[in-house]
C-alpha atoms as a PDB file:
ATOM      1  CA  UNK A   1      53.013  93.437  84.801  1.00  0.00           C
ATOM      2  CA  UNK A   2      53.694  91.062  81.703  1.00  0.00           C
ATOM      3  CA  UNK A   3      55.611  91.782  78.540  1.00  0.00           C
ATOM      4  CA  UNK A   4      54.284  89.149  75.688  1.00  0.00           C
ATOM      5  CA  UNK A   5      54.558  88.584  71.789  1.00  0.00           C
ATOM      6  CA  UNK A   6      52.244  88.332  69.044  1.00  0.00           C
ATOM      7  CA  UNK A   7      52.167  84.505  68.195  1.00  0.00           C
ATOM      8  CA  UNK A   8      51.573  83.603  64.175  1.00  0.00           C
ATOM      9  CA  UNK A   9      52.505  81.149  62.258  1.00  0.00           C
ATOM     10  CA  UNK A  10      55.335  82.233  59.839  1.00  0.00           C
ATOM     11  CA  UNK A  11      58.237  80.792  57.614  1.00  0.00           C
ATOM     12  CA  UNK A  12      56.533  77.545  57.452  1.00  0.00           C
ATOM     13  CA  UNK A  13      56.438  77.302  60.763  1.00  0.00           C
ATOM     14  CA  UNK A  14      52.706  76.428  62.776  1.00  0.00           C
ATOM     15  CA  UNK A  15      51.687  78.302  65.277  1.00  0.00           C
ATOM     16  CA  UNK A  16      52.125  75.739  68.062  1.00  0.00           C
ATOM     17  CA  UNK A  17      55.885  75.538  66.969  1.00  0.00           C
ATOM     18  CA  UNK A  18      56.636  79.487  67.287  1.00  0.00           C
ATOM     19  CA  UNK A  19      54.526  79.356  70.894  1.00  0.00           C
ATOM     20  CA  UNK A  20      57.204  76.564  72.018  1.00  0.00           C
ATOM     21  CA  UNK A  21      59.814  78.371  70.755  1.00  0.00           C
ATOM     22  CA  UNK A  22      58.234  82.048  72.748  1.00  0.00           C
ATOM     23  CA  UNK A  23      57.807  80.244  76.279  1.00  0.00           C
ATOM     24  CA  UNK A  24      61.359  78.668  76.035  1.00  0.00           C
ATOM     25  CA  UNK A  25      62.573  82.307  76.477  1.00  0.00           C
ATOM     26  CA  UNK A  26      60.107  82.507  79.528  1.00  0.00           C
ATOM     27  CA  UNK A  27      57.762  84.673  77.912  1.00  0.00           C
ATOM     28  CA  UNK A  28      54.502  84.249  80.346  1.00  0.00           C
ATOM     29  CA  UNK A  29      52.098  86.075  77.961  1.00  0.00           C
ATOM     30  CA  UNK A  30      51.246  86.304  74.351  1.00  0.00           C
ATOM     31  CA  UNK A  31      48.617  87.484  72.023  1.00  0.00           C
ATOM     32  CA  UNK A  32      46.854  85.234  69.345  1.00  0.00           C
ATOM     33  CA  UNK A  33      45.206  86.504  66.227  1.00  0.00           C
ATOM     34  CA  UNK A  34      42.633  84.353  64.053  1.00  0.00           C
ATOM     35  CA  UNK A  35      45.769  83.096  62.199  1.00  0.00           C
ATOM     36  CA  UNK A  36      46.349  80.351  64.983  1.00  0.00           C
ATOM     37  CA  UNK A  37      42.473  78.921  64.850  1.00  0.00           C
ATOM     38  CA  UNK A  38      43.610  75.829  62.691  1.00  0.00           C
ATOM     39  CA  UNK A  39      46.087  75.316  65.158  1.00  0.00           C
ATOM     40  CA  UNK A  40      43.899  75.359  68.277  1.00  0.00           C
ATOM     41  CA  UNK A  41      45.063  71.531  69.112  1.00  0.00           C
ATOM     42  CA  UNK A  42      48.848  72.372  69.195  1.00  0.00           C
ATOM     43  CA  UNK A  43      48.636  75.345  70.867  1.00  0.00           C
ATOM     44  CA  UNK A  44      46.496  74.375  73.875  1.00  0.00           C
ATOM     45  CA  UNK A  45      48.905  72.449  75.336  1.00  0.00           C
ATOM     46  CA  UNK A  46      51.593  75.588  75.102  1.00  0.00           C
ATOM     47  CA  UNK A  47      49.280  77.597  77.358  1.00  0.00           C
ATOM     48  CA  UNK A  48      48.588  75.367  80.369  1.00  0.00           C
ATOM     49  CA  UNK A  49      50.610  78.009  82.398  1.00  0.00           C
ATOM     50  CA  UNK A  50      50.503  81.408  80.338  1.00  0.00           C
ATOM     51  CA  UNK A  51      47.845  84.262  79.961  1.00  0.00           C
ATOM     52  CA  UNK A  52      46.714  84.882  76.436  1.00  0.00           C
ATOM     53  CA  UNK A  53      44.812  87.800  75.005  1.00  0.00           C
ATOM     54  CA  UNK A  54      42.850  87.155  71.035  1.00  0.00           C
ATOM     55  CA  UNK A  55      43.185  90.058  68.580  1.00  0.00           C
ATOM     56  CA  UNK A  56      40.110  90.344  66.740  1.00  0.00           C
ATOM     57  CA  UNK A  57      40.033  89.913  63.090  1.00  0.00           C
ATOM     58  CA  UNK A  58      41.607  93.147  60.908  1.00  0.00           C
ATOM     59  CA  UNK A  59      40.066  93.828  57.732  1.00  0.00           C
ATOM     60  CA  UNK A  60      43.480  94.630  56.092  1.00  0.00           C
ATOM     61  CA  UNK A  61      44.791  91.362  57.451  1.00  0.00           C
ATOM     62  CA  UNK A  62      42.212  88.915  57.391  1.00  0.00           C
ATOM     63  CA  UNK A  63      39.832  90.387  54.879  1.00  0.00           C
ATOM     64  CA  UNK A  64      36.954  90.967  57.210  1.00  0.00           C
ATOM     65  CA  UNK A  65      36.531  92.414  60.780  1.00  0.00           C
ATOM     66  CA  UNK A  66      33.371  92.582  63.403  1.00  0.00           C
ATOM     67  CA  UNK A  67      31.611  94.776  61.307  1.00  0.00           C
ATOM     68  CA  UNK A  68      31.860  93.612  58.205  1.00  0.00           C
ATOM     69  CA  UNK A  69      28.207  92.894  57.302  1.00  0.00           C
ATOM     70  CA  UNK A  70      29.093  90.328  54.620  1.00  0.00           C
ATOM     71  CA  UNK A  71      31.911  88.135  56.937  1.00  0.00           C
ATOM     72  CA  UNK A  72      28.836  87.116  59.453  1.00  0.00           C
ATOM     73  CA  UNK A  73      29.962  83.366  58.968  1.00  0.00           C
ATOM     74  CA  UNK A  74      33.565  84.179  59.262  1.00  0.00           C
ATOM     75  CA  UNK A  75      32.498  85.918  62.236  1.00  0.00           C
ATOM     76  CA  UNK A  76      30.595  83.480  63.864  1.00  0.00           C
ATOM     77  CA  UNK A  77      32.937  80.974  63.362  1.00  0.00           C
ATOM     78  CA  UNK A  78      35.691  83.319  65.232  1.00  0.00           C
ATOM     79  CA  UNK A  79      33.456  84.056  68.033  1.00  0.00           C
ATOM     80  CA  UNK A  80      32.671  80.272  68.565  1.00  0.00           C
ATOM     81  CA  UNK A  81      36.546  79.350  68.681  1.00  0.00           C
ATOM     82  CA  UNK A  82      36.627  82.229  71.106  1.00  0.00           C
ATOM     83  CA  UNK A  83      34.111  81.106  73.332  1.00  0.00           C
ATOM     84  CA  UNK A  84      34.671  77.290  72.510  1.00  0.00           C
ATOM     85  CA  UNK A  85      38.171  77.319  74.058  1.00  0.00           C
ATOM     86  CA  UNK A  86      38.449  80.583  76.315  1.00  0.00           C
ATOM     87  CA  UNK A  87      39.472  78.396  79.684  1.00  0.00           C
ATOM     88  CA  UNK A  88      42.011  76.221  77.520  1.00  0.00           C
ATOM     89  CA  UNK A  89      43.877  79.065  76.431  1.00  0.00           C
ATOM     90  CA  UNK A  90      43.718  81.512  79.497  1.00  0.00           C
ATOM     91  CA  UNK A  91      42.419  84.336  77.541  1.00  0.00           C
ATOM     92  CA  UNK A  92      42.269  87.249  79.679  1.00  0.00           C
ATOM     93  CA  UNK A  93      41.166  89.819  76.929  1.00  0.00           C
ATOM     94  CA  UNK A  94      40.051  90.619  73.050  1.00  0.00           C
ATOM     95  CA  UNK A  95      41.187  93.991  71.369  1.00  0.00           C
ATOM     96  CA  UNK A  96      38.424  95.416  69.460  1.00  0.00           C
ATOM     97  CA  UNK A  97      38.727  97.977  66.714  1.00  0.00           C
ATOM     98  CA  UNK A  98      36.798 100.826  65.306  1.00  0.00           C
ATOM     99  CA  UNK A  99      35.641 100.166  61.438  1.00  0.00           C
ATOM    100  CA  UNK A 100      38.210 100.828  59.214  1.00  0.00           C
ATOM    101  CA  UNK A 101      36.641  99.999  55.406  1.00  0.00           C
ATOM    102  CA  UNK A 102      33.399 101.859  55.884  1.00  0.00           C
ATOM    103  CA  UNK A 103      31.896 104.732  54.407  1.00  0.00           C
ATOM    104  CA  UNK A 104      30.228 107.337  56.102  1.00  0.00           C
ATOM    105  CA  UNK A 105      26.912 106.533  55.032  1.00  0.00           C
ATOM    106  CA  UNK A 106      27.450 103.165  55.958  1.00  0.00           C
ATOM    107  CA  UNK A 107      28.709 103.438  59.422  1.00  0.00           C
ATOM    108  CA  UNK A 108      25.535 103.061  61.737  1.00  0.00           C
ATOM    109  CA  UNK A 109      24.885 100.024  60.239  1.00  0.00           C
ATOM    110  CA  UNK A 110      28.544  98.798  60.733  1.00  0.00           C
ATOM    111  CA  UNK A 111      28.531 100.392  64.466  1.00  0.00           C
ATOM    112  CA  UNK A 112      25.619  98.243  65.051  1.00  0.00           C
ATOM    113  CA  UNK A 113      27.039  95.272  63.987  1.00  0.00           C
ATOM    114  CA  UNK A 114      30.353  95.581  65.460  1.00  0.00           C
ATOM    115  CA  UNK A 115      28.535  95.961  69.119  1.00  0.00           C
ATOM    116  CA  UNK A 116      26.369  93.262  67.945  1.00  0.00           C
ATOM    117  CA  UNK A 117      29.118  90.777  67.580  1.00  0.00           C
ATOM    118  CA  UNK A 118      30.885  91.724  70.056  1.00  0.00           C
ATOM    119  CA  UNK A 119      27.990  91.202  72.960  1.00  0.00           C
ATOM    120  CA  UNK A 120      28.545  87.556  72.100  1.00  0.00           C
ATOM    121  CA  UNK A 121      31.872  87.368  73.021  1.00  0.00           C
ATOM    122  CA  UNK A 122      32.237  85.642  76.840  1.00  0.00           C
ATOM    123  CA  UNK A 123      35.753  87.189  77.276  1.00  0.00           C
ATOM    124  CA  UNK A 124      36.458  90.778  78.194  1.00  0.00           C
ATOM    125  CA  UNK A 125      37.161  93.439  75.710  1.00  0.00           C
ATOM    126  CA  UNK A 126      39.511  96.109  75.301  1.00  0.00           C
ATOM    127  CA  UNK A 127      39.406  99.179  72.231  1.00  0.00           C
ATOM    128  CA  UNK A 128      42.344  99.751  70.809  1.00  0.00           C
ATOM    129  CA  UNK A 129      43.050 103.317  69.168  1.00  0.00           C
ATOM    130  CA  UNK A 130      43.405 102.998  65.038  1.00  0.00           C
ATOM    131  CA  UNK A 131      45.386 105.612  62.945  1.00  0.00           C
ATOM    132  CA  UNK A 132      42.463 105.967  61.059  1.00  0.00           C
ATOM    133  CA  UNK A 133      40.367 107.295  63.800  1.00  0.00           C
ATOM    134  CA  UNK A 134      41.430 110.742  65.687  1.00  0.00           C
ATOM    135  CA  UNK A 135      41.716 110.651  69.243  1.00  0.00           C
ATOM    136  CA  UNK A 136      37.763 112.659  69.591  1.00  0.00           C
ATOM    137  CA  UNK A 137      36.607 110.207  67.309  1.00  0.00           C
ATOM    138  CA  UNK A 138      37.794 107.355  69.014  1.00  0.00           C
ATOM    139  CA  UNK A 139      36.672 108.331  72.422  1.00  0.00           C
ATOM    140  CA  UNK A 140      33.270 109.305  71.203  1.00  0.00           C
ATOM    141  CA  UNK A 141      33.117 106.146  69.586  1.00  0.00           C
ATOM    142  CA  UNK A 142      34.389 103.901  73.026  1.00  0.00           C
ATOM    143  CA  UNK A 143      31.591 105.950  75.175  1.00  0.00           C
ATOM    144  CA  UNK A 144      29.159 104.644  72.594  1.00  0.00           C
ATOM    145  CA  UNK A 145      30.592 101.041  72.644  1.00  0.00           C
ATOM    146  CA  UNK A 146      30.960 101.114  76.323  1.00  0.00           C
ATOM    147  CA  UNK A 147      27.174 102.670  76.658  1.00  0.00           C
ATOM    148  CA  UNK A 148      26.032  99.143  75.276  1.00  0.00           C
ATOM    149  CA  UNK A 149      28.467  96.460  76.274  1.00  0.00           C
ATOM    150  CA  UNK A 150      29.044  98.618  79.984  1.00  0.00           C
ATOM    151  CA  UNK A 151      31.404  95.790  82.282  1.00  0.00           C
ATOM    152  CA  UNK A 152      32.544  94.056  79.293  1.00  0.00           C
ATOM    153  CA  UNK A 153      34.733  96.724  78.026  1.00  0.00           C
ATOM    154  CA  UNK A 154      37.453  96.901  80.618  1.00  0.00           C
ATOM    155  CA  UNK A 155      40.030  99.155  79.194  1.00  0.00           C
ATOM    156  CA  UNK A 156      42.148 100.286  76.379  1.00  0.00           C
ATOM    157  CA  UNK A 157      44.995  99.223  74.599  1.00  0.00           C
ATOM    158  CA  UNK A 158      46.371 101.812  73.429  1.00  0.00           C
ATOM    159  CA  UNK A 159      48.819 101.558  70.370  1.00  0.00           C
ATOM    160  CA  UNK A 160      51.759 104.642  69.983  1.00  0.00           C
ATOM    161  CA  UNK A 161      52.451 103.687  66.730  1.00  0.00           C
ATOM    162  CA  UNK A 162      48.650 104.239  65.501  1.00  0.00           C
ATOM    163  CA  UNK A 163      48.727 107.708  67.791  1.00  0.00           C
ATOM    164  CA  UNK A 164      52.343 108.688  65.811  1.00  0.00           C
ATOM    165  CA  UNK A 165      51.252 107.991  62.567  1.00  0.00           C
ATOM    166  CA  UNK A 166      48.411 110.180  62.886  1.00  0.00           C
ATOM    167  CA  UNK A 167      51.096 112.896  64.177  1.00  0.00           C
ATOM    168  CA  UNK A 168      49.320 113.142  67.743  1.00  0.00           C
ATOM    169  CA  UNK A 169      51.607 113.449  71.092  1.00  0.00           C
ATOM    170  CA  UNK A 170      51.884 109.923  72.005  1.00  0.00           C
ATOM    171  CA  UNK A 171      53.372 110.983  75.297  1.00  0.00           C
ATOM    172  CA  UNK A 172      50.336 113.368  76.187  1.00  0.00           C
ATOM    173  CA  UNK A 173      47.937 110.887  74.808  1.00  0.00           C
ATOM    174  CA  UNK A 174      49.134 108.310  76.971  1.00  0.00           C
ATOM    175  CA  UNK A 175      49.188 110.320  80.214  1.00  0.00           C
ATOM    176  CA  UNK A 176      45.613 111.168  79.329  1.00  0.00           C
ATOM    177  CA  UNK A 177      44.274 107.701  79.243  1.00  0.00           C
ATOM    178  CA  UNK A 178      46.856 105.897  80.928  1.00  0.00           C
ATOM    179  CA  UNK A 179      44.024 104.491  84.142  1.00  0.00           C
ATOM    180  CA  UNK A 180      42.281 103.040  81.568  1.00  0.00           C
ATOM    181  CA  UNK A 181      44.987 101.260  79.573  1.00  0.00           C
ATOM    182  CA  UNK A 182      45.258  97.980  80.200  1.00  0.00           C
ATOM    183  CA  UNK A 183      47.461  96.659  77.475  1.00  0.00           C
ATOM    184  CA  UNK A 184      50.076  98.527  75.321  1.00  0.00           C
ATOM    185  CA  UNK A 185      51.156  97.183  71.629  1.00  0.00           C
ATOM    186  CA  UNK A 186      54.372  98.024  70.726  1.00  0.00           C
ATOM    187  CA  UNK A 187      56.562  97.902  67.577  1.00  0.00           C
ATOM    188  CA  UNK A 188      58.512 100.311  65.838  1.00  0.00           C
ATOM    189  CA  UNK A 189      57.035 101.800  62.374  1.00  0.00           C
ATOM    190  CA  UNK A 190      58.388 103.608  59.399  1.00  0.00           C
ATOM    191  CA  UNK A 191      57.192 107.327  58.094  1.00  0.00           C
ATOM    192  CA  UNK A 192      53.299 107.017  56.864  1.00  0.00           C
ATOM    193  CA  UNK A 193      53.707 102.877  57.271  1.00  0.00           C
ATOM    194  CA  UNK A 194      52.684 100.384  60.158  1.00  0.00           C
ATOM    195  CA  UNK A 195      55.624  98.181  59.636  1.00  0.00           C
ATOM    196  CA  UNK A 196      55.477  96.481  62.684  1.00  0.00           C
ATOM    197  CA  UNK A 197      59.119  96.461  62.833  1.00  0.00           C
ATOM    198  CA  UNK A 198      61.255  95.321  66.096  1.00  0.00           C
ATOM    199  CA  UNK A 199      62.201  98.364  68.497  1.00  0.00           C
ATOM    200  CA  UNK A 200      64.647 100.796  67.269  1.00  0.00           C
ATOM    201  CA  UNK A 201      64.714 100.104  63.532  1.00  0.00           C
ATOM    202  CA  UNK A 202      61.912 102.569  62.474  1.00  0.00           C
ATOM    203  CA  UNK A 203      61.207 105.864  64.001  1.00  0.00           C
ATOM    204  CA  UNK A 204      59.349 105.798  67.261  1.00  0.00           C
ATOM    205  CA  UNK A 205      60.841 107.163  70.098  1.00  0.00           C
ATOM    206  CA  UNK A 206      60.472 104.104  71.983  1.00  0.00           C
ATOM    207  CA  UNK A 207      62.854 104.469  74.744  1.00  0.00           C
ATOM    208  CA  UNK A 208      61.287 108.002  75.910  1.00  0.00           C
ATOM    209  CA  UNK A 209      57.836 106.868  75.630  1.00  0.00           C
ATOM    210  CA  UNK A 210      58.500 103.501  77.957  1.00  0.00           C
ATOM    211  CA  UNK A 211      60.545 105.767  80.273  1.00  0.00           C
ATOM    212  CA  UNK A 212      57.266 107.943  79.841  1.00  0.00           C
ATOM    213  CA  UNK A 213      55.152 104.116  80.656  1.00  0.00           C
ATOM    214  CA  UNK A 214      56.886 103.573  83.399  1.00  0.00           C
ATOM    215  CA  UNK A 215      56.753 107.198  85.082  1.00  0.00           C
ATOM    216  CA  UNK A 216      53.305 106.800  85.375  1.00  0.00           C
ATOM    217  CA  UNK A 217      53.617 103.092  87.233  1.00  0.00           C
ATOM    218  CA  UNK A 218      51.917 100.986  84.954  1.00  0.00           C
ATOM    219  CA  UNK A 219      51.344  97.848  85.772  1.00  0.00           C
ATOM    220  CA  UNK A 220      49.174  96.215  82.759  1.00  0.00           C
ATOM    221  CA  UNK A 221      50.494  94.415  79.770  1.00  0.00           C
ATOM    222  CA  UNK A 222      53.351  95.485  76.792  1.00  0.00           C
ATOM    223  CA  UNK A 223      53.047  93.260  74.190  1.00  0.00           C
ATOM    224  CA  UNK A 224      55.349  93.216  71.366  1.00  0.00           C
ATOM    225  CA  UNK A 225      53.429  93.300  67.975  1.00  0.00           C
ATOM    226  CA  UNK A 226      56.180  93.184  65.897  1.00  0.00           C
ATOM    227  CA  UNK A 227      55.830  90.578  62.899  1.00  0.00           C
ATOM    228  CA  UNK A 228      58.948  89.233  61.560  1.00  0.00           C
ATOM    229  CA  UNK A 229      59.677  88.085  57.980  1.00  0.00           C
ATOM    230  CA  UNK A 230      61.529  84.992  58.907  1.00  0.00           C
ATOM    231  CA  UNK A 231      63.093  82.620  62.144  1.00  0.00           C
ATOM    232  CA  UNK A 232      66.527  84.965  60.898  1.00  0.00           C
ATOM    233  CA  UNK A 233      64.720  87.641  62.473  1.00  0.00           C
ATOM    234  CA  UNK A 234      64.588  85.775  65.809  1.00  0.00           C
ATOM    235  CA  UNK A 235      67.490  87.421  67.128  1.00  0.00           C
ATOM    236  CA  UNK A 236      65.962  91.091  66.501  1.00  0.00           C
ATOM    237  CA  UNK A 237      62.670  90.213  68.335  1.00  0.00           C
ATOM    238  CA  UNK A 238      64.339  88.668  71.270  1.00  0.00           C
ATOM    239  CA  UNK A 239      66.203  91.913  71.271  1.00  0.00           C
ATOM    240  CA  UNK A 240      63.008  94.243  71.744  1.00  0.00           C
ATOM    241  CA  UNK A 241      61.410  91.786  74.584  1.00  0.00           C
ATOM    242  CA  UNK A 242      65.124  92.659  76.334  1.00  0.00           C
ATOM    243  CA  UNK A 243      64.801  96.107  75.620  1.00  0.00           C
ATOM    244  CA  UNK A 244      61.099  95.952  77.665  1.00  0.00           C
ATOM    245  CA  UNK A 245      62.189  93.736  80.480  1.00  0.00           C
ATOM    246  CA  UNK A 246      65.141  96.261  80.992  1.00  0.00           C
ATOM    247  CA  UNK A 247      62.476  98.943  81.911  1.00  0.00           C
ATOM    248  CA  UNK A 248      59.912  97.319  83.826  1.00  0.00           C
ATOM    249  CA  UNK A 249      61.197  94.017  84.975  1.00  0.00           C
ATOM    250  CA  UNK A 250      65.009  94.023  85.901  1.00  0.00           C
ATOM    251  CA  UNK A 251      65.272  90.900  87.400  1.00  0.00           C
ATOM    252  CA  UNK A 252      64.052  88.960  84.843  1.00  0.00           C
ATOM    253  CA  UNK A 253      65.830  90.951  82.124  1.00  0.00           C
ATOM    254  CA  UNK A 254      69.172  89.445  84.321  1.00  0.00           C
ATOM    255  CA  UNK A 255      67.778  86.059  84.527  1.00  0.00           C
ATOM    256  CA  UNK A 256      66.772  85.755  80.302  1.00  0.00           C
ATOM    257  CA  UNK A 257      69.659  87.512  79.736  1.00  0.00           C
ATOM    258  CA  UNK A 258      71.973  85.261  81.372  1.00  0.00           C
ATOM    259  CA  UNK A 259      70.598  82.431  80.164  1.00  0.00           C
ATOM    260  CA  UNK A 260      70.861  83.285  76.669  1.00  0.00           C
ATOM    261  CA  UNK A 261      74.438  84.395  77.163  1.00  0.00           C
ATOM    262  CA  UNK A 262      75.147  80.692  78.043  1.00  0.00           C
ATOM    263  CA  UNK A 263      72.574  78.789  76.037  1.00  0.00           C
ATOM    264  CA  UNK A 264      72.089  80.957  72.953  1.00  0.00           C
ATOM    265  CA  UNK A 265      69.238  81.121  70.829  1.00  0.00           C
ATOM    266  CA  UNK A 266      66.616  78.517  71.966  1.00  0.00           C
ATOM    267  CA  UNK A 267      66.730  76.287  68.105  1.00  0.00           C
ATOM    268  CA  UNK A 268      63.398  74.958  66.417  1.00  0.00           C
ATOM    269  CA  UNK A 269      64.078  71.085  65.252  1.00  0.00           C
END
């Protein structure tokens, strides 16, 4: 299995820079966003020997998603840098959300987009479960997806922080879907907010539900969307990808561990 990090630019700091700074801990996986597309030439050569997965645009986030009817340039222009650079960046996956600023009168059309857009896409594609959708909702919405895309929708990545803030049993959800997941996102959150926070400083029960993970041998990916403010925040983050490796990959949690112990903090000139 791999354990990875969310990759952004943040605290002045380029993408490129905070991927160098990732694989220096020996993190072998990590998940880009649209936030590292005018970055693309620094970041290539980060990934010669790493797996990468794209998050799809979030309308909260980026102001637009895949079916937003008015972003179609903004769209096109993410699907191209997808499909553009795919190989270079050893993208193994994109995470596709349900609508999330649509009204009910408008959501065929939106559906119908979203499936639209994401038929283009030459990279496989996994749903990930929103707090805005209920867990029916959401699987009547993946068989429709999956109806129309069929091979190209490989999985789930399924989110416990969405699942908890909608108050469902993130354990029972899990074990319900858990063939089909193929990538987990993980952060801590706060009561009725999303924070994103590193493990332990919100209110998921995160050691029971990757005790929970690993009872049912999963073997996929865990990556760790947590979004710090700053590079202070390091220390925190680095703390959570421990916490993972602990669980599922012993021998490397000995081997990063160890090395930090001697070396510290790997520094950003």
């Amino acid at each position: 299995m791999q354990v990875g990090l969310t990759v952004n630019g943040f605290d002045g700091r380029k993408p490129g820079e905070i991927l160098a700074l990732v694989r220096s801990l020996g993190v072998t996986f990590v998940e880009l966003n649209p936030s590292v597309m005018h970055d693309v030439g620094n970041l290539i050569p980060q990934t010669e020997d790493i797996a990468t997965g794209f998050h799809l645009p979030l309308f909260n986030e980026h102001g637009f998603d895949f079916s937003t009817l008015e972003a179609k340039e903004k769209i096109d222009d993410t699907i191209d840098f997808i499909n553009r650079y795919r190989h270079q960046l050893n993208l193994i996956y994109c995470v596709a959300h349900p609508p999330e600023s649509v009204q009910d009168e408008d959501m065929n059309d939106a559906l119908e987009f979203l499936i639209e857009n994401l038929q283009r896409l030459e990279v496989p594609i996994l749903l990930e479960n929103t707090e805005h959708w209920s867990e029916q909702e959401f699987d009547g919405l993946s068989k429709v997806i999956r109806s129309h895309l069929k091979k190209k929708v490989t999985g789930y990545c399924f989110d416990p922080a969405h699942a908890y803030l909608r108050g469902e049993d993130i354990f029972k959800r899990f074990s319900a879907i858990a063939p089909q997941v193929r990538c987990i996102h993980l952060s801590d959150c706060l009561k009725g907010k999303d924070a994103h926070l590193p493990l332990g400083q919100g209110e998921l029960p995160v050691a029971r539900f990757l005790e929970h993970v690993a009872k049912h041998h999963y073997d996929g990916i865990i990556n760790l969307e947590i979004v710090p403010k700053s590079l202070a925040e390091a220390r925190a983050v680095v703390k959570s990808y421990l916490a993972v490796l602990r669980v599922f990959k012993k021998g490397k949690f000995i081997g990063t561990t160890t090395k930090l112990l001697f070396r510290g903090l790997p520094e950003m000139a």
